[in-house]
PDB file of N, CA and C in Angstrom:
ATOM      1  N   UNK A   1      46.679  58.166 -21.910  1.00  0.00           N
ATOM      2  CA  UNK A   1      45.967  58.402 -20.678  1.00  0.00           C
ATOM      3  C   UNK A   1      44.461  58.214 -20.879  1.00  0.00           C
ATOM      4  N   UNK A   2      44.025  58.541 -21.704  1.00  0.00           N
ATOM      5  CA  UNK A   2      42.800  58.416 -22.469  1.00  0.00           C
ATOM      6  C   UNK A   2      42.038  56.940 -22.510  1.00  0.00           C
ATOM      7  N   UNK A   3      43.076  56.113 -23.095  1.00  0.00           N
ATOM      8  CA  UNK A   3      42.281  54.536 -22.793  1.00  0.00           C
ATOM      9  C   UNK A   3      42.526  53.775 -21.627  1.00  0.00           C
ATOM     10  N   UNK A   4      43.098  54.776 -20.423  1.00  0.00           N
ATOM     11  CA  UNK A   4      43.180  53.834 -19.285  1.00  0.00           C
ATOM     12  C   UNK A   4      42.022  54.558 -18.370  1.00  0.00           C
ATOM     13  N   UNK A   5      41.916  55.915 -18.504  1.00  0.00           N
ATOM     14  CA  UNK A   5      40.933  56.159 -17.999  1.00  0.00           C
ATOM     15  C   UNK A   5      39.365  56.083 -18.156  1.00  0.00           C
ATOM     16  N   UNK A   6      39.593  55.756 -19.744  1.00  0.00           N
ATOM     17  CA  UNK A   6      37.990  55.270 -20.112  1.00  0.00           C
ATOM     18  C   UNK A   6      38.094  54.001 -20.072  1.00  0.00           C
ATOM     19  N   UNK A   7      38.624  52.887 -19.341  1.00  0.00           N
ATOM     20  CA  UNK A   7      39.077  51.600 -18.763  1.00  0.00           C
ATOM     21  C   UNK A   7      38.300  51.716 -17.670  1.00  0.00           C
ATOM     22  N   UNK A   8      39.021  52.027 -16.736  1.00  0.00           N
ATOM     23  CA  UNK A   8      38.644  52.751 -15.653  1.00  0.00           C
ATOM     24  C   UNK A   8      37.457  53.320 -15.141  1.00  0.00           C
ATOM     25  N   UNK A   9      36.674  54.375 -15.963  1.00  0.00           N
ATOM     26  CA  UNK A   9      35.361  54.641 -15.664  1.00  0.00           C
ATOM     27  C   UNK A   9      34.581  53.539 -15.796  1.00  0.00           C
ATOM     28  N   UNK A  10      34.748  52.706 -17.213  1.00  0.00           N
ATOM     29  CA  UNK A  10      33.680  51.397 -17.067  1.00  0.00           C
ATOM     30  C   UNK A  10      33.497  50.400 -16.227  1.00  0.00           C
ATOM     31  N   UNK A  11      35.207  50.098 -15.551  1.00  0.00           N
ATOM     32  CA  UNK A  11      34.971  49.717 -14.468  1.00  0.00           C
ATOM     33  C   UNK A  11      34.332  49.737 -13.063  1.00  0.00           C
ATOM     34  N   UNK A  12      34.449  50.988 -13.038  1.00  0.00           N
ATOM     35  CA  UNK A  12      34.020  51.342 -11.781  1.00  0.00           C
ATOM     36  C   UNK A  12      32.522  51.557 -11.600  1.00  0.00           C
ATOM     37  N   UNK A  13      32.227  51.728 -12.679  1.00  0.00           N
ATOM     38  CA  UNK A  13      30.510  51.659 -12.691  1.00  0.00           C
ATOM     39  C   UNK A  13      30.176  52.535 -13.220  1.00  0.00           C
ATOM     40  N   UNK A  14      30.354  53.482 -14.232  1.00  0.00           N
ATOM     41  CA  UNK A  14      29.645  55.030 -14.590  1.00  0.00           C
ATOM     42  C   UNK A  14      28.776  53.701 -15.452  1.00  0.00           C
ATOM     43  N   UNK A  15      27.596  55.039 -15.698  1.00  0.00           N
ATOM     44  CA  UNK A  15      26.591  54.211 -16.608  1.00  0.00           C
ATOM     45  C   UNK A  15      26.557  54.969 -17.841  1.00  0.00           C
ATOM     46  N   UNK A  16      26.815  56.075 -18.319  1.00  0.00           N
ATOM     47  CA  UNK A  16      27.199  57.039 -19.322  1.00  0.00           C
ATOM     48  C   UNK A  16      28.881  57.741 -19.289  1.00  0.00           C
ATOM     49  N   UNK A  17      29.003  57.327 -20.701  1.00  0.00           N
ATOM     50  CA  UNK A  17      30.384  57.847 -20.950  1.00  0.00           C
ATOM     51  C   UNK A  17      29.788  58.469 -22.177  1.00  0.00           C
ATOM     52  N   UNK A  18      30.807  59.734 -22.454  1.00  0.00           N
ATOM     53  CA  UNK A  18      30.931  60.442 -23.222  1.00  0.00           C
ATOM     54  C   UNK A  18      32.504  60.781 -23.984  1.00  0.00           C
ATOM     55  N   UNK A  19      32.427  59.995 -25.448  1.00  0.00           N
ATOM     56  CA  UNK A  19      34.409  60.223 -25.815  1.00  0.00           C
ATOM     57  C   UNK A  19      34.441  60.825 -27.044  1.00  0.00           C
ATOM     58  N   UNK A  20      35.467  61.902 -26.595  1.00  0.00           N
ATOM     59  CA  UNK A  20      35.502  62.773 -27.762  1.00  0.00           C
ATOM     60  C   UNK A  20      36.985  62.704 -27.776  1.00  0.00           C
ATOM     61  N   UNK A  21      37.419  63.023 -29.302  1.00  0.00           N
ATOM     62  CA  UNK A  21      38.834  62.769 -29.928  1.00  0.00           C
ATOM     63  C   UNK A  21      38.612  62.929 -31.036  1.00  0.00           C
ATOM     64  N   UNK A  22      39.520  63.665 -32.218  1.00  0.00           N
ATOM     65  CA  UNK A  22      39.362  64.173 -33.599  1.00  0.00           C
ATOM     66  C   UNK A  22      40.120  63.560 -34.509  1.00  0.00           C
ATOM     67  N   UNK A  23      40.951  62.289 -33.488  1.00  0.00           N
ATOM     68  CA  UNK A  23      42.523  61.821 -34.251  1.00  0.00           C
ATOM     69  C   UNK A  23      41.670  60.393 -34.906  1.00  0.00           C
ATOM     70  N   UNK A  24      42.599  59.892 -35.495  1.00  0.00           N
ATOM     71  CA  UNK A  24      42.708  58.740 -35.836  1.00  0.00           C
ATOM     72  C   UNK A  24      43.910  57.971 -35.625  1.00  0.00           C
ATOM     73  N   UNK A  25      43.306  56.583 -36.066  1.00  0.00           N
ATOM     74  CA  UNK A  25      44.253  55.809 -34.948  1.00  0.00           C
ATOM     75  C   UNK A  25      45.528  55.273 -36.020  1.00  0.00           C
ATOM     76  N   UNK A  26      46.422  55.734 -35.932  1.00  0.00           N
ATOM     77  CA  UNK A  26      48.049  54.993 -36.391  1.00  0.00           C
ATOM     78  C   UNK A  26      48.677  54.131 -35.557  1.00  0.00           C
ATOM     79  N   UNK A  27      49.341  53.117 -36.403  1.00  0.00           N
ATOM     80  CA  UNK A  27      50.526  52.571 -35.987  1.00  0.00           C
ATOM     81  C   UNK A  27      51.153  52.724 -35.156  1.00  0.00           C
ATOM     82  N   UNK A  28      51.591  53.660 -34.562  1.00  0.00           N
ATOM     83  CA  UNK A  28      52.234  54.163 -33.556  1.00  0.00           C
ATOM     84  C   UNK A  28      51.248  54.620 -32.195  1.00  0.00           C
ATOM     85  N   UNK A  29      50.328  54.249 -32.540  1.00  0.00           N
ATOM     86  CA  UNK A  29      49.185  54.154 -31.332  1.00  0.00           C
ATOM     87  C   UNK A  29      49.050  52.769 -30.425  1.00  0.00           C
ATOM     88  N   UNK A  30      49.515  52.100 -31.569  1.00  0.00           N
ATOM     89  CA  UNK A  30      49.082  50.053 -30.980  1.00  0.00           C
ATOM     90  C   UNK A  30      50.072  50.269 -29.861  1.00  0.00           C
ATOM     91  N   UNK A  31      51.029  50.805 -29.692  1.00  0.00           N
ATOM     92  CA  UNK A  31      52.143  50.017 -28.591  1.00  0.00           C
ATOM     93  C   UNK A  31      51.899  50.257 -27.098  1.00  0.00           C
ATOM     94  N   UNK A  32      50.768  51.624 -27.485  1.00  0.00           N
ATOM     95  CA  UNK A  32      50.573  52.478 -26.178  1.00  0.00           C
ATOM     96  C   UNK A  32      49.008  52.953 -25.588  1.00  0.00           C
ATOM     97  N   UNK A  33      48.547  52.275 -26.487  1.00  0.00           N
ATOM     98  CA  UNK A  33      46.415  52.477 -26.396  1.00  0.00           C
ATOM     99  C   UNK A  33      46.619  51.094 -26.653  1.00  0.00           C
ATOM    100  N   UNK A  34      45.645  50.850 -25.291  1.00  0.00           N
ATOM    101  CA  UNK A  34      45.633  49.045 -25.163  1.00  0.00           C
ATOM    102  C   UNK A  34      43.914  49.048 -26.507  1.00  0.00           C
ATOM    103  N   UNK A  35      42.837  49.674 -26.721  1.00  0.00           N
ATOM    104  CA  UNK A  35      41.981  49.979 -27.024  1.00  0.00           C
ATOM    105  C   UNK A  35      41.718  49.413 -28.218  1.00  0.00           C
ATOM    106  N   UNK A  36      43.178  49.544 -28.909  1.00  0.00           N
ATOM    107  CA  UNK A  36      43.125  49.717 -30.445  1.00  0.00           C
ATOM    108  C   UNK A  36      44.192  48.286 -31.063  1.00  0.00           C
ATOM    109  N   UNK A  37      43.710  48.286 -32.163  1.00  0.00           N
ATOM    110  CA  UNK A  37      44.502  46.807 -32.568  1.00  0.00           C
ATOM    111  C   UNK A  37      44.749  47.515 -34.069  1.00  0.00           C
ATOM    112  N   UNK A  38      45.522  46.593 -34.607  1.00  0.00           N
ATOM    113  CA  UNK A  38      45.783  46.647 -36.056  1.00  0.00           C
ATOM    114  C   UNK A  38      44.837  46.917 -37.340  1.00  0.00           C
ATOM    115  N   UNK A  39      43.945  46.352 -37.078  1.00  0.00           N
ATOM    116  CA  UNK A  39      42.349  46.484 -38.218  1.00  0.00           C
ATOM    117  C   UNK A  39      41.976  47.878 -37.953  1.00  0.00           C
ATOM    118  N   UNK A  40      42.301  48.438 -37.133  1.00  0.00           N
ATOM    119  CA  UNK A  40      41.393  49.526 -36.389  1.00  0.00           C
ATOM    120  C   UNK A  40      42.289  50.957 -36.887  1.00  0.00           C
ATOM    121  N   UNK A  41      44.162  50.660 -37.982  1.00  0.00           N
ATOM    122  CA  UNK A  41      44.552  52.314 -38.746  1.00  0.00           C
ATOM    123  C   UNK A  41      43.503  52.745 -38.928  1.00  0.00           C
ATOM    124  N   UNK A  42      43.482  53.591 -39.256  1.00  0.00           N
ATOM    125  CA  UNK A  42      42.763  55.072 -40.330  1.00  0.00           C
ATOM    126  C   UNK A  42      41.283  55.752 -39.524  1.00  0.00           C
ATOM    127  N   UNK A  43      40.540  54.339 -38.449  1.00  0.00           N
ATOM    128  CA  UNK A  43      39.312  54.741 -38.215  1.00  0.00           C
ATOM    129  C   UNK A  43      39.664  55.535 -36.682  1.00  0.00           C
ATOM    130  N   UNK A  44      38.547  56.007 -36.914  1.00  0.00           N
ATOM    131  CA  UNK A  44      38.234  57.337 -35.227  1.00  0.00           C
ATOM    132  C   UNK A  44      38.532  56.612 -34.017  1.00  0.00           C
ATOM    133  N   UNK A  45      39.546  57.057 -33.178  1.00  0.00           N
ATOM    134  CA  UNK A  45      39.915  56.772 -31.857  1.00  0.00           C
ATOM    135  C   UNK A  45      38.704  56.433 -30.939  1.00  0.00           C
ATOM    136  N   UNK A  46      37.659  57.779 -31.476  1.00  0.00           N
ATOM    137  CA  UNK A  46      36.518  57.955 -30.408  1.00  0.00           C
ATOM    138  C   UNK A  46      35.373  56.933 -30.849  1.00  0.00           C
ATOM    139  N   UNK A  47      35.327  56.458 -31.641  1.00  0.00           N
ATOM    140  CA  UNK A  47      34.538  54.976 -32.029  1.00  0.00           C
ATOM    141  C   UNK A  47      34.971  53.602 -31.513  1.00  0.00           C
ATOM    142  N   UNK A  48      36.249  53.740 -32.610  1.00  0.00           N
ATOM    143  CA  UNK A  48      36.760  52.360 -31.839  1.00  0.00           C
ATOM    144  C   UNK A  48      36.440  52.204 -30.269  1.00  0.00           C
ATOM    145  N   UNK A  49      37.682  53.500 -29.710  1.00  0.00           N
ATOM    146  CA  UNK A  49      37.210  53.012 -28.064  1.00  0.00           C
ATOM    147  C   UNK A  49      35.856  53.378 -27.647  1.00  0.00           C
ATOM    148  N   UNK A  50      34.772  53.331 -28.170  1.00  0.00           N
ATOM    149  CA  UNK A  50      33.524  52.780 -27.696  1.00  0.00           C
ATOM    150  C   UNK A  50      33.028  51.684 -28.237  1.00  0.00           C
ATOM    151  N   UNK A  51      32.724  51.062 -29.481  1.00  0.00           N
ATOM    152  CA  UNK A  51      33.021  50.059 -29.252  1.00  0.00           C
ATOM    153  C   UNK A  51      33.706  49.005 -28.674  1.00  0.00           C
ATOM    154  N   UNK A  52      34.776  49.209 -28.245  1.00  0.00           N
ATOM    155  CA  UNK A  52      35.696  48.149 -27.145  1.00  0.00           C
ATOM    156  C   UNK A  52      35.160  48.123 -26.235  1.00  0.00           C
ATOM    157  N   UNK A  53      34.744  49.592 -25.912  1.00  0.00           N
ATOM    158  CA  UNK A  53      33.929  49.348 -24.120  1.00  0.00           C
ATOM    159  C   UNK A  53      33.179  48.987 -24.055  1.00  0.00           C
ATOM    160  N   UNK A  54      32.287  49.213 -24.941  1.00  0.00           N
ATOM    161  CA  UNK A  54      30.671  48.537 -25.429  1.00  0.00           C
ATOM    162  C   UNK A  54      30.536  47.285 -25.044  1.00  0.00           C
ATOM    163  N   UNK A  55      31.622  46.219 -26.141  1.00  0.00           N
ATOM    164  CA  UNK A  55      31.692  45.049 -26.177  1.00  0.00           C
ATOM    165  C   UNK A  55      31.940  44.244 -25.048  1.00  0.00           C
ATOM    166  N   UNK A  56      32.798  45.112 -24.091  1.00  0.00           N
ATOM    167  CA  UNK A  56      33.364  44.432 -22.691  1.00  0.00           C
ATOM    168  C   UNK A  56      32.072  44.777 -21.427  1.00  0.00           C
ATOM    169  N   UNK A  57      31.090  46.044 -21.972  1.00  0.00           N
ATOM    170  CA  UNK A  57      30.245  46.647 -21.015  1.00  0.00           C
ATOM    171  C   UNK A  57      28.780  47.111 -21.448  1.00  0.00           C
ATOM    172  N   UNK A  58      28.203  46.253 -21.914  1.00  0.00           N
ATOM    173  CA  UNK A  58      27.075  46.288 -22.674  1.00  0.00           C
ATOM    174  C   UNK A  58      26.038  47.414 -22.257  1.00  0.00           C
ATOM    175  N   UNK A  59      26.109  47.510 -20.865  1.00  0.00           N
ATOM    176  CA  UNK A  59      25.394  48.330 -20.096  1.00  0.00           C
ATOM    177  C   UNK A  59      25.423  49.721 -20.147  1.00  0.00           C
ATOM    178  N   UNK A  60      26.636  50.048 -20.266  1.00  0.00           N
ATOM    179  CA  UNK A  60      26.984  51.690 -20.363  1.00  0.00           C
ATOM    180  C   UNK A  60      26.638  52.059 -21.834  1.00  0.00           C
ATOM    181  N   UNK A  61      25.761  53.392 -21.597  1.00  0.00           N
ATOM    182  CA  UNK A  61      25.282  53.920 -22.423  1.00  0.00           C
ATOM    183  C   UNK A  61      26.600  54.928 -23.011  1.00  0.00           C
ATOM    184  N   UNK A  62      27.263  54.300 -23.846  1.00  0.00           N
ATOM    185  CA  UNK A  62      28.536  55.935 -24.546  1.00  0.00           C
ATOM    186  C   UNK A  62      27.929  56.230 -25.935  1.00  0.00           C
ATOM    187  N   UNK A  63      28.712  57.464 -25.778  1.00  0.00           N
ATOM    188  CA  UNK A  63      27.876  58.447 -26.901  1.00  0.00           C
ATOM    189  C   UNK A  63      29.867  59.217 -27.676  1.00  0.00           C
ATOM    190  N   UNK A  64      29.817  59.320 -28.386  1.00  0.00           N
ATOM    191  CA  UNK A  64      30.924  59.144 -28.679  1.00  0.00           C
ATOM    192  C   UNK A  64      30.899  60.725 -30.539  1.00  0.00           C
ATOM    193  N   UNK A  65      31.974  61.394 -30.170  1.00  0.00           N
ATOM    194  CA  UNK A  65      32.036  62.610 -31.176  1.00  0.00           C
ATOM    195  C   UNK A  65      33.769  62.405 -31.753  1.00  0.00           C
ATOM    196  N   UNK A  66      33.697  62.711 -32.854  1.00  0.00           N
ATOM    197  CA  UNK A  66      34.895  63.222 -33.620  1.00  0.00           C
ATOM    198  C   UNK A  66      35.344  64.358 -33.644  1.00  0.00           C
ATOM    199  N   UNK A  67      35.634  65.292 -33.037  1.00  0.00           N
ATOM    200  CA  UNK A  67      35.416  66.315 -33.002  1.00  0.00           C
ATOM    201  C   UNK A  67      35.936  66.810 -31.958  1.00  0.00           C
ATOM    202  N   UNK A  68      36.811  68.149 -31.704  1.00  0.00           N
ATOM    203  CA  UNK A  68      37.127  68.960 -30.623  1.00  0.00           C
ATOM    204  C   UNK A  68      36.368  69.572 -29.624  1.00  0.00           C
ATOM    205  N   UNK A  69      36.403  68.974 -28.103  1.00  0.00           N
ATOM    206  CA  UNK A  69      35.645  70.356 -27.290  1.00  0.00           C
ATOM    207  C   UNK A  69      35.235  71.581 -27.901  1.00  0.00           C
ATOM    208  N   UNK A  70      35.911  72.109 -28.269  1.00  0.00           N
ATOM    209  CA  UNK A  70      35.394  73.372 -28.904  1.00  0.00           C
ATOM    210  C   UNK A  70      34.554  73.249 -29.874  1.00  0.00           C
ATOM    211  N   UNK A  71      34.298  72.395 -30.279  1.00  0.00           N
ATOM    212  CA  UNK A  71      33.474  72.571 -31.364  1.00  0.00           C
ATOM    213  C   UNK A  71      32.100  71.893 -31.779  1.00  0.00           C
ATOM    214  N   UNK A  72      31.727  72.345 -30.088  1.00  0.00           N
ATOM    215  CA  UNK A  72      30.699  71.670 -29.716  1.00  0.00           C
ATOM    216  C   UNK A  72      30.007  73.373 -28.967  1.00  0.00           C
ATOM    217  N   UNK A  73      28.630  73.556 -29.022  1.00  0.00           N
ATOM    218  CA  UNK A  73      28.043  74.694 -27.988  1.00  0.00           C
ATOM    219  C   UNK A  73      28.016  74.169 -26.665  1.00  0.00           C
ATOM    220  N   UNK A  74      27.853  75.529 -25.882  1.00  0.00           N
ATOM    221  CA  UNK A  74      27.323  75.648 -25.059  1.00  0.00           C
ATOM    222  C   UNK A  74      26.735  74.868 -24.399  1.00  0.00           C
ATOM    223  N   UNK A  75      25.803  74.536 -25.222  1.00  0.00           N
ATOM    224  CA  UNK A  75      24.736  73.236 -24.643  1.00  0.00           C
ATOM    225  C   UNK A  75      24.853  72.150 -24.490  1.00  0.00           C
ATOM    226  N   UNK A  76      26.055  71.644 -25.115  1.00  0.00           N
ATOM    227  CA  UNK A  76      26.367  70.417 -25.067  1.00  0.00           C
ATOM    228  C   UNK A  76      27.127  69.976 -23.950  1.00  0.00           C
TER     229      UNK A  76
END
């Protein structure tokens, strides 16, 4: 749900995205995250898919964490 909706926001025009995810990307990710390709096992979900969007959306500013909601303050 994750890479269709950050599909989706770039499309539609946001100018800041923000993607957070703690996983990494397996094998068993390619069949079902359009986002991610084969070169891309072992590294951060939340990178890769900013770079992809990046590349397709030069414009949008994403900012991108490894890391759980929670484990971020307040402030963020």
């Amino acid at each position: 749900m994750g890479c269709e909706l950050l599909k989706n926001f770039a499309m539609i025009g946001f100018n800041k995205i923000v993607i957070m995810d703690m996983d990494t990307i397996e094998l068993t990710n390619l069949n079902r995250q359009f986002l991610f390709r084969k070169r891309d096992i072992g590294r951060s979900k939340a990178e890769v898919a900013s770079e992809f969007i990046k590349s397709k959306h030069p414009h949008i500013d994403i900012e991108w964490h490894n890391c759980k909601l929670a484990d971020k303050d307040e402030e963020f």
